[in-house]
Protein backbone atom coordinates (compact mmCIF):
# COMPACT_ATOMS: atom_id res chain seq x y z
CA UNK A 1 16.43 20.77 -23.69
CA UNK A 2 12.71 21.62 -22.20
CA UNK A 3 11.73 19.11 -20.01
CA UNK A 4 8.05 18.20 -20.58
CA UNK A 5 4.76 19.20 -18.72
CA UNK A 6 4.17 15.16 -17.39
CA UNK A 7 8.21 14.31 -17.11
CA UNK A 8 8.38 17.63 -14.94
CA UNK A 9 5.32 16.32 -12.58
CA UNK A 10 6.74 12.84 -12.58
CA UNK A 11 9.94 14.54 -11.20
CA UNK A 12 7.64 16.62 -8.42
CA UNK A 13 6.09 13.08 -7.25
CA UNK A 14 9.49 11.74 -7.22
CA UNK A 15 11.21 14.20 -4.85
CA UNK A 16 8.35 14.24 -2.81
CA UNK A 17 8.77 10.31 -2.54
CA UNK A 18 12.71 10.91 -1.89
CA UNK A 19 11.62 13.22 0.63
CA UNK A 20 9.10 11.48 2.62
CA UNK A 21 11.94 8.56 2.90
CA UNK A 22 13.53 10.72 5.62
CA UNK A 23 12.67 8.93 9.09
CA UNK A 24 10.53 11.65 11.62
CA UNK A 25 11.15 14.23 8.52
CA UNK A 26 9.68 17.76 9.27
CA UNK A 27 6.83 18.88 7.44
CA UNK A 28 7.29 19.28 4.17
CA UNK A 29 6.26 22.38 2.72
CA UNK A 30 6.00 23.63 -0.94
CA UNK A 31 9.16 25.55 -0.14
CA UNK A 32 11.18 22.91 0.56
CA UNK A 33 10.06 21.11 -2.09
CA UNK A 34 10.97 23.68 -4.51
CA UNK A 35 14.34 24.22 -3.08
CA UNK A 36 15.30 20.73 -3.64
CA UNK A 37 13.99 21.06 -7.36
CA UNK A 38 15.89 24.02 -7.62
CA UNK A 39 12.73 26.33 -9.24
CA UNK A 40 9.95 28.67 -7.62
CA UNK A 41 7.04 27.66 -5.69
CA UNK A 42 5.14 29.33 -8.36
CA UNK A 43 6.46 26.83 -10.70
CA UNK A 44 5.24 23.81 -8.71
CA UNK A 45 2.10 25.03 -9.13
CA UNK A 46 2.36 25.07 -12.80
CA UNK A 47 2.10 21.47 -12.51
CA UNK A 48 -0.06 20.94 -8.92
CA UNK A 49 -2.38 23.06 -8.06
CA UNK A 50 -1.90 22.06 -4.16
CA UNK A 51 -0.13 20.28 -2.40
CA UNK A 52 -2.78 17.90 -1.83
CA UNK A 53 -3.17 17.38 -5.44
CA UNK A 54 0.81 16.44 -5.19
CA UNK A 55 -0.20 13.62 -2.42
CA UNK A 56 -3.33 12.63 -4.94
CA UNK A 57 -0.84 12.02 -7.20
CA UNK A 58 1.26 10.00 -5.11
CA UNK A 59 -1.82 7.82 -4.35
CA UNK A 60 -2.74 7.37 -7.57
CA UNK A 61 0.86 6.42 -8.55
CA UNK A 62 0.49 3.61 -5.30
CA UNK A 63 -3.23 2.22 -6.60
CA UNK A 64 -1.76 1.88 -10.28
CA UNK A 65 0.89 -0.64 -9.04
CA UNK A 66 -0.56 -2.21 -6.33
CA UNK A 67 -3.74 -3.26 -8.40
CA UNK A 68 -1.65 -3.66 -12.15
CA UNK A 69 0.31 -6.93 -10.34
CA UNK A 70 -3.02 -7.38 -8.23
CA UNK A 71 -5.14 -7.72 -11.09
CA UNK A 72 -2.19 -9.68 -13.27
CA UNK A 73 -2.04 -12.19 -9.85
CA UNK A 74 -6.10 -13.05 -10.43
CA UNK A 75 -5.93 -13.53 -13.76
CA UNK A 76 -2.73 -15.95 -13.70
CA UNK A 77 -2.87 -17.84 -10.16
CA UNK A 78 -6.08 -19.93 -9.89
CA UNK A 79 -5.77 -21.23 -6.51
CA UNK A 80 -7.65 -18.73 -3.87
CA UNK A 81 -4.83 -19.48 -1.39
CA UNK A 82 -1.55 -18.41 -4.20
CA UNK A 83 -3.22 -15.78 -4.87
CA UNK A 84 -3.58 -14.27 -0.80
CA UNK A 85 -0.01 -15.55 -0.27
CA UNK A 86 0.65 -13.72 -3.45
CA UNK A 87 -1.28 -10.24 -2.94
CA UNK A 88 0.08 -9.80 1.01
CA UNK A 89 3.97 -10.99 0.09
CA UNK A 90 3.07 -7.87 -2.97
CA UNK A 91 2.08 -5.32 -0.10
CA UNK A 92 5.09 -5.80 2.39
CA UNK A 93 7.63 -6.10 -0.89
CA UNK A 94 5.92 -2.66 -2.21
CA UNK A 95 6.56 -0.87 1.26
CA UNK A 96 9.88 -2.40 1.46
CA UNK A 97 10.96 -0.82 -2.00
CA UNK A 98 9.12 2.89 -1.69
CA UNK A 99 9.88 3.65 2.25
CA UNK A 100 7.57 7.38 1.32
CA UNK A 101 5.28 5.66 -0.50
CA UNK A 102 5.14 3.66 2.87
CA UNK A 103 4.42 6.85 5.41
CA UNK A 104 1.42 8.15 2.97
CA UNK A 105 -0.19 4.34 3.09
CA UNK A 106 0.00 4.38 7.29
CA UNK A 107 -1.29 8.15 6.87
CA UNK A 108 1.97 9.58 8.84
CA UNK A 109 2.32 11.39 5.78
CA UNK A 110 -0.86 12.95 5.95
CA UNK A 111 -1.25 14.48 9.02
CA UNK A 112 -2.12 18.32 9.07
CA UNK A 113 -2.82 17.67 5.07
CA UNK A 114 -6.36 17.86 3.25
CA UNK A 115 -8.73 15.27 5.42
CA UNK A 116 -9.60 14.03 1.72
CA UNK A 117 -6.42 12.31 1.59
CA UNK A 118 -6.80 10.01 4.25
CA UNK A 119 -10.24 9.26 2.95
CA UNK A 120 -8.45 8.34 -0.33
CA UNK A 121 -6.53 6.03 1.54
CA UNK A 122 -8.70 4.81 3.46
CA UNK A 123 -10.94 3.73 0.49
CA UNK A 124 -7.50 1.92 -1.33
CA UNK A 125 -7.26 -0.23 2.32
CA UNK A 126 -10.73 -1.07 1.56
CA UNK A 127 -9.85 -2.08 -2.29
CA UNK A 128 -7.50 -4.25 -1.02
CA UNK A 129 -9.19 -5.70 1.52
CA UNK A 130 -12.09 -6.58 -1.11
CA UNK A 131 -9.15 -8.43 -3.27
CA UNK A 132 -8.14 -10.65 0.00
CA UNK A 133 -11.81 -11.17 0.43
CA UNK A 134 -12.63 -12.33 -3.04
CA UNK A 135 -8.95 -14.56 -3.38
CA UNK A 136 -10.56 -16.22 -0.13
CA UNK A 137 -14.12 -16.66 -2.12
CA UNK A 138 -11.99 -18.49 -4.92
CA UNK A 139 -10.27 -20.72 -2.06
CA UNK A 140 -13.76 -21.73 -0.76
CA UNK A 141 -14.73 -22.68 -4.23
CA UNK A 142 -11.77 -25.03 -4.08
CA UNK A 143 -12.81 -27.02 -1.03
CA UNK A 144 -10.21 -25.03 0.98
CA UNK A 145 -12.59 -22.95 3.35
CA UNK A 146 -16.08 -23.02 4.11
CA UNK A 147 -18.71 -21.75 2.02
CA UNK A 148 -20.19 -20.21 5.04
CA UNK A 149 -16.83 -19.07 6.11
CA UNK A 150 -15.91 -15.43 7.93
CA UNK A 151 -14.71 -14.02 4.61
CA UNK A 152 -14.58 -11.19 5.97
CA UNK A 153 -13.23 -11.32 8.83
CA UNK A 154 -10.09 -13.16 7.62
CA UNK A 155 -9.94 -10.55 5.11
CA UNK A 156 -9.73 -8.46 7.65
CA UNK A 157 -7.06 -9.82 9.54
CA UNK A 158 -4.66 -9.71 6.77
CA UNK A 159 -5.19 -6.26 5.89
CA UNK A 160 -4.30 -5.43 9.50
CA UNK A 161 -1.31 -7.71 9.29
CA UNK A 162 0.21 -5.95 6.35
CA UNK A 163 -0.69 -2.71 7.40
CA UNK A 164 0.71 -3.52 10.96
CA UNK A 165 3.84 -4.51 8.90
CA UNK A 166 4.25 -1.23 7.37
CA UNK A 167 3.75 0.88 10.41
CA UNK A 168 6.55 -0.90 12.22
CA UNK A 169 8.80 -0.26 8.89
CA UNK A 170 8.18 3.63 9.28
CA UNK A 171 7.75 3.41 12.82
CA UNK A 172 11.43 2.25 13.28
CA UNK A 173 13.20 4.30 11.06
CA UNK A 174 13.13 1.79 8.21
CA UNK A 175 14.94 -0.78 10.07
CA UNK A 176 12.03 -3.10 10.79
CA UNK A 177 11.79 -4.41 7.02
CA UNK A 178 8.07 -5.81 5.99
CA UNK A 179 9.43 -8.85 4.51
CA UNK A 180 11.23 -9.74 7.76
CA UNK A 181 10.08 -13.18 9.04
CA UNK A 182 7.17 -13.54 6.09
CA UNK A 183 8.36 -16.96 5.70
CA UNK A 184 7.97 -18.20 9.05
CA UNK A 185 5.00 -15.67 9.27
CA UNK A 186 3.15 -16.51 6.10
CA UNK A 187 2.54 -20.65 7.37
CA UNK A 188 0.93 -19.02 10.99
CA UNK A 189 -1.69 -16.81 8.71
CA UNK A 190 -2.19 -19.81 6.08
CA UNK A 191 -3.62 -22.00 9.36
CA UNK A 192 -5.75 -18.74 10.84
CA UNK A 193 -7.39 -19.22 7.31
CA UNK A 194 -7.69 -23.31 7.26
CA UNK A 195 -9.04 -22.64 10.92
CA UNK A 196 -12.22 -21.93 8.63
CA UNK A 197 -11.97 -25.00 6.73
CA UNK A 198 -14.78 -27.18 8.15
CA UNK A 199 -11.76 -29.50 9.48
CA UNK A 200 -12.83 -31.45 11.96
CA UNK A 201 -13.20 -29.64 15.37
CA UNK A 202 -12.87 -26.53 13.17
């Protein structure tokens, strides 16, 4: 039986994933990707008409699910503080489940591809940082920060924390895992936040 047009691109963004799950992988070329689907290069690009457009794809496959629970987390958890406990425990479980999903978020995927890439990822960061920012907002609302607070500055500082968390995960071979120590860790970012809380000597 044919397989169709969008089940055949699923299964090129799915190898690539598998692919990118190797630790310090070479470079994977079109080639190499069509050897492991068993088909011609020319028949990738059927489907892709880069190799870029295969990363794009990838990306667009990470922003779908990051931002369906994301935006499913806003509209269910009231309190501003659930909801950053929520959104950062969603990042590190993400990277811990898609390891190549993981090496295109830190960009070690990207490097020697289309510049455009990174600039897509680089703009997702930025999404999510804006969703940290705004779960904050909700938590000043609720008497738990400042209104003044540095909103964005502790939105900030969790980005970097998950990000740092992934880039350890691909850094060590996939050994390091993001959700390591988020219970002990999540407590130690809670009180960075409250340290904006207008408590006394706050």
């Amino acid at each position: 039986m044919a397989v169709k047009p969008g089940e055949r691109r699923l299964q090129i963004l799915q190898t690539l994933a598998e692919m990118l799950e190797v630790p310090k992988g070479e470079k994977i070329t079109t080639a190499a990707l069509a050897a492991k689907l068993d088909c011609s290069e020319a028949a990738l690009y059927r489907h892709f008409a880069s190799k870029a457009q295969m990363y794009e794809g990838l990306i667009e496959f990470i922003e779908q699910s990051l931002f369906g629970v994301i935006n499913q987390i806003t509209a269910e958890e009231s309190q501003g503080f659930n909801q950053v406990e929520q959104i950062l425990s969603l990042l590190l479980r993400f990277a811990q489940k898609n390891r190549g999903m993981t090496r295109v978020l830190i960009g070690d995927a990207l490097v020697n591809e289309n510049e455009r890439l990174q600039q897509r990822i680089n703009a997702l960061l930025d999404k999510l940082e804006a969703a940290l920012k705004q779960a904050l907002r909700i938590a000043a609302t609720q008497d738990n920060l400042k209104a003044d607070a540095d909103f964005a500055s502790l939105a900030n500082l969790l980005r970097c924390y998950a990000v740092g968390r992934w880039e350890q995960y691909a850094r060590s071979g996939f050994t390091r895992e993001p959700l390591a120590q988020w219970q002990q860790q999540w407590p130690m970012l809670y009180f960075a936040c409250l340290s904006q809380s207008g408590a006394p000597g706050g």
